[in-house]
Protein backbone atom coordinates (compact mmCIF):
# COMPACT_ATOMS: atom_id res chain seq x y z
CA UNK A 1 0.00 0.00 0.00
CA UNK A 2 1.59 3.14 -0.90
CA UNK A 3 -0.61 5.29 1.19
CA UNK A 4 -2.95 5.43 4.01
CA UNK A 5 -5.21 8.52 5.12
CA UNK A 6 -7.09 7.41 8.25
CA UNK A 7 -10.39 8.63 9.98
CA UNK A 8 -9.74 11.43 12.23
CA UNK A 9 -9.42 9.50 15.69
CA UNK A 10 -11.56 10.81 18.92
CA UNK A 11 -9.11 13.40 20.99
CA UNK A 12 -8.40 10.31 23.93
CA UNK A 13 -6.21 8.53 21.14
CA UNK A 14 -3.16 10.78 20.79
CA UNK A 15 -1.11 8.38 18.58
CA UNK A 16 -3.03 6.38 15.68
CA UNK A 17 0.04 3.85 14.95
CA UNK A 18 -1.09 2.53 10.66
CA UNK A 19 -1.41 -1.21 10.88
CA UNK A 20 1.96 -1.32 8.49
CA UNK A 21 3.54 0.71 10.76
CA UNK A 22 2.64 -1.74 13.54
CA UNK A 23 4.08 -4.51 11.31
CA UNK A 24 7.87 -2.83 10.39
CA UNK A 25 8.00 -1.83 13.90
CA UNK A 26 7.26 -5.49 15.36
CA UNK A 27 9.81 -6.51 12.87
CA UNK A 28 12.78 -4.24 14.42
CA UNK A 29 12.57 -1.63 12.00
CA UNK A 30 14.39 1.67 12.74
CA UNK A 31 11.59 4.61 13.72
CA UNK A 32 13.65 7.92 12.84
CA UNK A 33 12.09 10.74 15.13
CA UNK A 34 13.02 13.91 12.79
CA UNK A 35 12.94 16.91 15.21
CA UNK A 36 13.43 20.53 14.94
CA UNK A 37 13.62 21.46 18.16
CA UNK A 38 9.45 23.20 18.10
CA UNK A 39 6.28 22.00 20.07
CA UNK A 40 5.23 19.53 17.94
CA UNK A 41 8.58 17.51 17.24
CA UNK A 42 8.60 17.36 21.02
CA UNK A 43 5.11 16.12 21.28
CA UNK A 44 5.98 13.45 18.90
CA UNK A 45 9.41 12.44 20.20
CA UNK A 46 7.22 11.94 23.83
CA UNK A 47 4.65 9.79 22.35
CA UNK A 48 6.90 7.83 20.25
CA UNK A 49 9.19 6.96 23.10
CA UNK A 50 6.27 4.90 24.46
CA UNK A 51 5.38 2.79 21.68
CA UNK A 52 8.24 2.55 20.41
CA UNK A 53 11.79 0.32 21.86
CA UNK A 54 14.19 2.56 22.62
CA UNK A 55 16.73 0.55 20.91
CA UNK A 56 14.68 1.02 17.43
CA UNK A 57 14.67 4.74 17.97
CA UNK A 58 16.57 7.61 16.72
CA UNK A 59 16.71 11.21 16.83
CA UNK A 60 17.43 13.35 13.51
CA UNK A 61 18.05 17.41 13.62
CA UNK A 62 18.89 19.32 11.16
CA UNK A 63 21.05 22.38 12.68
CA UNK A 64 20.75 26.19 10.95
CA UNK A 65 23.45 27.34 12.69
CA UNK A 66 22.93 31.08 13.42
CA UNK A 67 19.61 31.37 12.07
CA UNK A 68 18.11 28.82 13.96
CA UNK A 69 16.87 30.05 17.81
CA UNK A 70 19.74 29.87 20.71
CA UNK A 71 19.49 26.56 22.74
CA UNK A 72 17.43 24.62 20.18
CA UNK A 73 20.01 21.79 20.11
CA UNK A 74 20.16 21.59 24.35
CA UNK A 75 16.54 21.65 24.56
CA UNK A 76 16.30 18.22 21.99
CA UNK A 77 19.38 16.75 24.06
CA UNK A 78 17.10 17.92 27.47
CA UNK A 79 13.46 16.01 26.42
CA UNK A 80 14.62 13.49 24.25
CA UNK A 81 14.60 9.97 25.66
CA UNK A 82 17.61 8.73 27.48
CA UNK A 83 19.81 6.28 25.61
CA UNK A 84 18.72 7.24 22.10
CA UNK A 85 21.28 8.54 19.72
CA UNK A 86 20.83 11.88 18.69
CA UNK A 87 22.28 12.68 14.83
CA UNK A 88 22.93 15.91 13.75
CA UNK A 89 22.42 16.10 9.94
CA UNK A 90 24.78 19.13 8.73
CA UNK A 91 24.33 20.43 4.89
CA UNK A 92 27.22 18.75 3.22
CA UNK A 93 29.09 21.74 1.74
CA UNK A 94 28.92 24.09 5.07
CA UNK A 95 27.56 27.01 3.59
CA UNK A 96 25.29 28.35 5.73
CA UNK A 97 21.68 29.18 4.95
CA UNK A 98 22.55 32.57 4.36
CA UNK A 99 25.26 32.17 2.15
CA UNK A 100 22.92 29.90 0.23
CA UNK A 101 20.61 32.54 -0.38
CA UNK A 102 23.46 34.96 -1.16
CA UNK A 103 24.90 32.33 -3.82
CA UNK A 104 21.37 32.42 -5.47
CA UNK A 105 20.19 36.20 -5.12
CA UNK A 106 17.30 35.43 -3.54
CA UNK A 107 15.10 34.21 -0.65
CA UNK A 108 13.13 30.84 -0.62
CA UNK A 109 9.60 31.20 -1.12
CA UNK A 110 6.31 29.28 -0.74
CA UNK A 111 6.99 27.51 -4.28
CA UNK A 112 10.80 27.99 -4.10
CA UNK A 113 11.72 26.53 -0.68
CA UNK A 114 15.14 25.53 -0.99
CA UNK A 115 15.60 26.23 2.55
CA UNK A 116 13.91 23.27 3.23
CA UNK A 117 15.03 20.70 0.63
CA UNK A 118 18.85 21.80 1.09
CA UNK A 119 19.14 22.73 5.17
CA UNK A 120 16.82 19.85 5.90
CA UNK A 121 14.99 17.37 3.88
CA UNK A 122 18.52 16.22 1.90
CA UNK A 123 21.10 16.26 5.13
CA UNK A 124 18.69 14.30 6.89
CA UNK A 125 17.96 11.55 4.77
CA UNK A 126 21.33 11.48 3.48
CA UNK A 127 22.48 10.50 7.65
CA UNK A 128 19.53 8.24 7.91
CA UNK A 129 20.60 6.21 4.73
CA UNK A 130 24.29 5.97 6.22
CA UNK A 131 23.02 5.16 9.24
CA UNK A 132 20.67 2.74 8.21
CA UNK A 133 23.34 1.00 6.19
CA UNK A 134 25.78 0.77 8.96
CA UNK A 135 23.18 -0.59 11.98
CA UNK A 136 22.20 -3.95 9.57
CA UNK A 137 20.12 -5.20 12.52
CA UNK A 138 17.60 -3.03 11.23
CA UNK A 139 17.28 -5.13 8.01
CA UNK A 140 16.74 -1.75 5.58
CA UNK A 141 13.27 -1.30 7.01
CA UNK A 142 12.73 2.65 8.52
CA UNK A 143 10.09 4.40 9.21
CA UNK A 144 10.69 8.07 9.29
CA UNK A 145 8.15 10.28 11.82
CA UNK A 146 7.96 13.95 11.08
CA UNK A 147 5.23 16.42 13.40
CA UNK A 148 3.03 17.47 10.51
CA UNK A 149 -0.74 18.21 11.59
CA UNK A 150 -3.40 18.82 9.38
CA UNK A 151 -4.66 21.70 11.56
CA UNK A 152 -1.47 24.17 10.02
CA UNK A 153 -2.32 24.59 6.96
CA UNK A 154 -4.47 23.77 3.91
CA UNK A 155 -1.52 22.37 2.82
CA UNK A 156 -0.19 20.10 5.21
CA UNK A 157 -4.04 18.79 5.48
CA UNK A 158 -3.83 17.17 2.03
CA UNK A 159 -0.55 15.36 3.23
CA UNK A 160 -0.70 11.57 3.17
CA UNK A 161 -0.03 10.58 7.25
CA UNK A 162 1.54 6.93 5.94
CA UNK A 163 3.01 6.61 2.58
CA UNK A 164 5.85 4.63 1.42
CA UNK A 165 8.43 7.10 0.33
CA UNK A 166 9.59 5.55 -3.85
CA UNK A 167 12.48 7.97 -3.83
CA UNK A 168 14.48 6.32 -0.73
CA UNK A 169 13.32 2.98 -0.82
CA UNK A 170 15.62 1.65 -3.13
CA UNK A 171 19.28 -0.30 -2.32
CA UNK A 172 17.72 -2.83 -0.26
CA UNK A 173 15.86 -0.05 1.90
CA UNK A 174 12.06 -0.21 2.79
CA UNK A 175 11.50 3.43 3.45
CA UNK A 176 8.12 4.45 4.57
CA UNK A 177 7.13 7.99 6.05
CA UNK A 178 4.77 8.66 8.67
CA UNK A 179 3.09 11.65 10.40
CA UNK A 180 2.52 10.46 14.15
CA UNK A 181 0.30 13.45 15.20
CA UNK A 182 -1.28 14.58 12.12
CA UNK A 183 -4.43 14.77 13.81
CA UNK A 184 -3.79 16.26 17.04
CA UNK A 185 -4.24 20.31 17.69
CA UNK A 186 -2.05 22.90 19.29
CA UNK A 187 -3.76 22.24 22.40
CA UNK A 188 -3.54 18.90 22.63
CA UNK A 189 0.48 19.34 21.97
CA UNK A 190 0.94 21.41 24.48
CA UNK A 191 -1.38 19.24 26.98
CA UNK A 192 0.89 16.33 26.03
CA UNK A 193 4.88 18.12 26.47
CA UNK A 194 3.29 19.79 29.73
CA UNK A 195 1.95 15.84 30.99
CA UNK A 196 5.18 14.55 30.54
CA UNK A 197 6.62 16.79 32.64
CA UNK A 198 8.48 18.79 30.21
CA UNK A 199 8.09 22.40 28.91
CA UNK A 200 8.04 23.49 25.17
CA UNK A 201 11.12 25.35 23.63
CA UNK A 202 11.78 28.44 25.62
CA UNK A 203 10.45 31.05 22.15
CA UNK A 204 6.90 30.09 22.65
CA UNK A 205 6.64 31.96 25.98
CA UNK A 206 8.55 35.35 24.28
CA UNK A 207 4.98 35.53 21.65
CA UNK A 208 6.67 33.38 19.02
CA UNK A 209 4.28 30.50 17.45
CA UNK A 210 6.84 28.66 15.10
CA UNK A 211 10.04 27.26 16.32
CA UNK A 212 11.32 27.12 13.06
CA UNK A 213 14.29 29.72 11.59
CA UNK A 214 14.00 32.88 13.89
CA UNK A 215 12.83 34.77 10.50
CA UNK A 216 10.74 32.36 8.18
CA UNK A 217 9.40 33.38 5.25
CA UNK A 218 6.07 31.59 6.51
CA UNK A 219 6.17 34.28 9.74
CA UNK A 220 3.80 36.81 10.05
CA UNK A 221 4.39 40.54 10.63
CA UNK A 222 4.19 40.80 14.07
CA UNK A 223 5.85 37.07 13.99
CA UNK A 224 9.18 38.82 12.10
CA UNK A 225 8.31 42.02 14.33
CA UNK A 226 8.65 39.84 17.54
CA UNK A 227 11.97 37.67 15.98
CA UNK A 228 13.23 41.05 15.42
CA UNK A 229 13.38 42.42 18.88
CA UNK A 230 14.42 39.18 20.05
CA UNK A 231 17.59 38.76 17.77
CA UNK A 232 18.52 42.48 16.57
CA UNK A 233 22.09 41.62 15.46
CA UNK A 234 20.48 38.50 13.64
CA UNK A 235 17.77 40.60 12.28
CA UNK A 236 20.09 43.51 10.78
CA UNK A 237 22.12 40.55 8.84
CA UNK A 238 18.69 39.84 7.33
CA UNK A 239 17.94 43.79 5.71
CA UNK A 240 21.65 44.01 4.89
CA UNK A 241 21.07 40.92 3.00
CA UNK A 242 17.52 42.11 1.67
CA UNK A 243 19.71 45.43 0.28
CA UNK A 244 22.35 43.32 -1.46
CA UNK A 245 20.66 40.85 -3.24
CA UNK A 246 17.43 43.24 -4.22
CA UNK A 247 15.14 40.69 -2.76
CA UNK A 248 12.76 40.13 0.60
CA UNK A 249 12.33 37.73 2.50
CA UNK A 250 8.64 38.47 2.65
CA UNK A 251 6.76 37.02 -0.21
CA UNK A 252 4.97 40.20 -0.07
CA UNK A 253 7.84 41.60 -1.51
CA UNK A 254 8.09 44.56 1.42
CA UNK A 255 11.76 45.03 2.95
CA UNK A 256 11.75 43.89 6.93
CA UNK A 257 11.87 47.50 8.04
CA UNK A 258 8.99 48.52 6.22
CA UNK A 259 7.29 45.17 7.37
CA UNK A 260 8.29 45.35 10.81
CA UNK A 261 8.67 48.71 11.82
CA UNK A 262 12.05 48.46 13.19
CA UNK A 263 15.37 50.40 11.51
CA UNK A 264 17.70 48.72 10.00
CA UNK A 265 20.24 48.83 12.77
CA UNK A 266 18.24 48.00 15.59
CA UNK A 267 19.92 48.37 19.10
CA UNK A 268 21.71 45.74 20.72
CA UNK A 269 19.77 46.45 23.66
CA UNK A 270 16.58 45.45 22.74
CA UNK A 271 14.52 45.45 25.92
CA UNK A 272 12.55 42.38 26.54
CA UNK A 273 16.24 39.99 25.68
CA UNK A 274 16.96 37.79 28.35
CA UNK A 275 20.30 37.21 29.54
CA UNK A 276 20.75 34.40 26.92
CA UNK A 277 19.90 35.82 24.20
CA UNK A 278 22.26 39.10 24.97
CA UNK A 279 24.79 36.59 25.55
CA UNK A 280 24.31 34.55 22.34
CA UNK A 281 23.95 37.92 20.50
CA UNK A 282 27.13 39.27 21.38
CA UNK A 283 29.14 35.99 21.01
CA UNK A 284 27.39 34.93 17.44
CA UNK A 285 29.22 35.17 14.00
């Protein structure tokens, strides 16, 4: 079966595990928890960690260096389950998401999003096939879990939540992915990470909703408004970069200060920064 769309399950059931699912994972397949640090990779990693032996598990992030939010890495290592290797799935030629966009004079947008194919999507399947290949206990069978919910976007409702994936199941690999809490809402995330005794990535309580780069092009105005008090040094590096290449971030095609209502050059002293952030802002390249 190359896909599988299930009924939306009643609020109690929390994680709907596909019957074929069920099957690789009784049959010692690897279950590849792909997390980027936000609310919902967390609520995943949590509920996978109890159906799943921890000796079948593994962790997969994808760092963005200085774009990504401070302590995203330490808060994975902090809630992930004990005993489960973490991998960190670097781009292969070390340019940095800004430089990428510099090389091709432009930002990513909603049709364009390199960001996502080149910073994540490739790095981490590209460690998950060598680590596949090198733990043959798991026989080539993986299953890998990404925190997609319907309840995001139009978009991301029309995703498949168990599909067999043609492009990486090839070599002697049996590749399937799988969206563990497709169904659930924000609320019941959040009801989950707090349950477990655990608390969501530290951005959520500073007004930010995505833990995803610190400016996306999927943020909204006061989104990139809030990012931009909370990272000014990171935020100037973004309109220098608007002014060089001609291009926005926005899809809107407005420059950030316009957009966001904050100069160029914002002050380092941004008031609302906690002491980490001040810290990581002074010390960051």
């Amino acid at each position: 079966m190359s896909g599988h769309r299930p009924h939306r399950r009643p609020p109690a059931a929390d994680l709907y595990i596909p019957p074929e699912c069920r099957d690789m994972i009784r049959r010692g397949a690897l279950v590849a928890v792909n997390h980027s640090g936000g609310k919902d990779s967390q609520t995943m990693t949590i509920l996978l960690a109890r159906a799943v032996p921890r000796d079948q598990l593994v962790v997969v992030h994808a760092p963005l260096g200085q774009v990504e939010w401070p302590g995203t890495v330490e808060h994975i290592e902090n809630t992930m389950p004990a005993g489960v290797p973490l991998i960190m799935a670097r781009v292969a030629s070390g340019k940095s998401l800004l430089e990428m966009i510099e090389e091709r004079g432009r930002f990513p947008g909603p049709r364009t999003r390199f960001c996502t194919r080149s910073a994540k999507i490739s790095p981490i399947e590209r460690e998950l096939r060598h680590y596949l290949k090198a733990h043959p206990r798991f026989g080539g069978r993986i299953v890998s879990a990404v925190g997609i919910r319907r309840d995001e976007s139009n978009a991301r409702s029309k995703r498949i939540p168990w599909a067999r994936s043609d492009r990486n199941s090839r070599a002697g690999r049996e590749w399937f992915d799988w969206l563990p809490i497709f169904d659930l809402g924000a609320d019941d995330v959040f009801r989950i990470i707090r349950d477990a005794g655990q608390s969501p990535h530290w951005v959520y309580a500073e007004g930010v909703s995505r833990c995803s780069c610190s400016l996306c092009i999927f943020s909204s105005r006061s989104q990139l408004r809030r990012a931009a008090e909370l990272r000014p040094r990171l935020y100037a590096k973004y309109v220098q970069l608007e002014k060089r290449i001609g291009h926005t971030l926005s899809p809107s095609g407005v420059a950030l200060p316009a957009l966001t209502g904050i100069p160029a050059d914002p002050a380092a002293g941004t008031p609302g920064l906690s002491d980490r952030l001040l810290a990581e802002e002074g010390a960051g390249p």
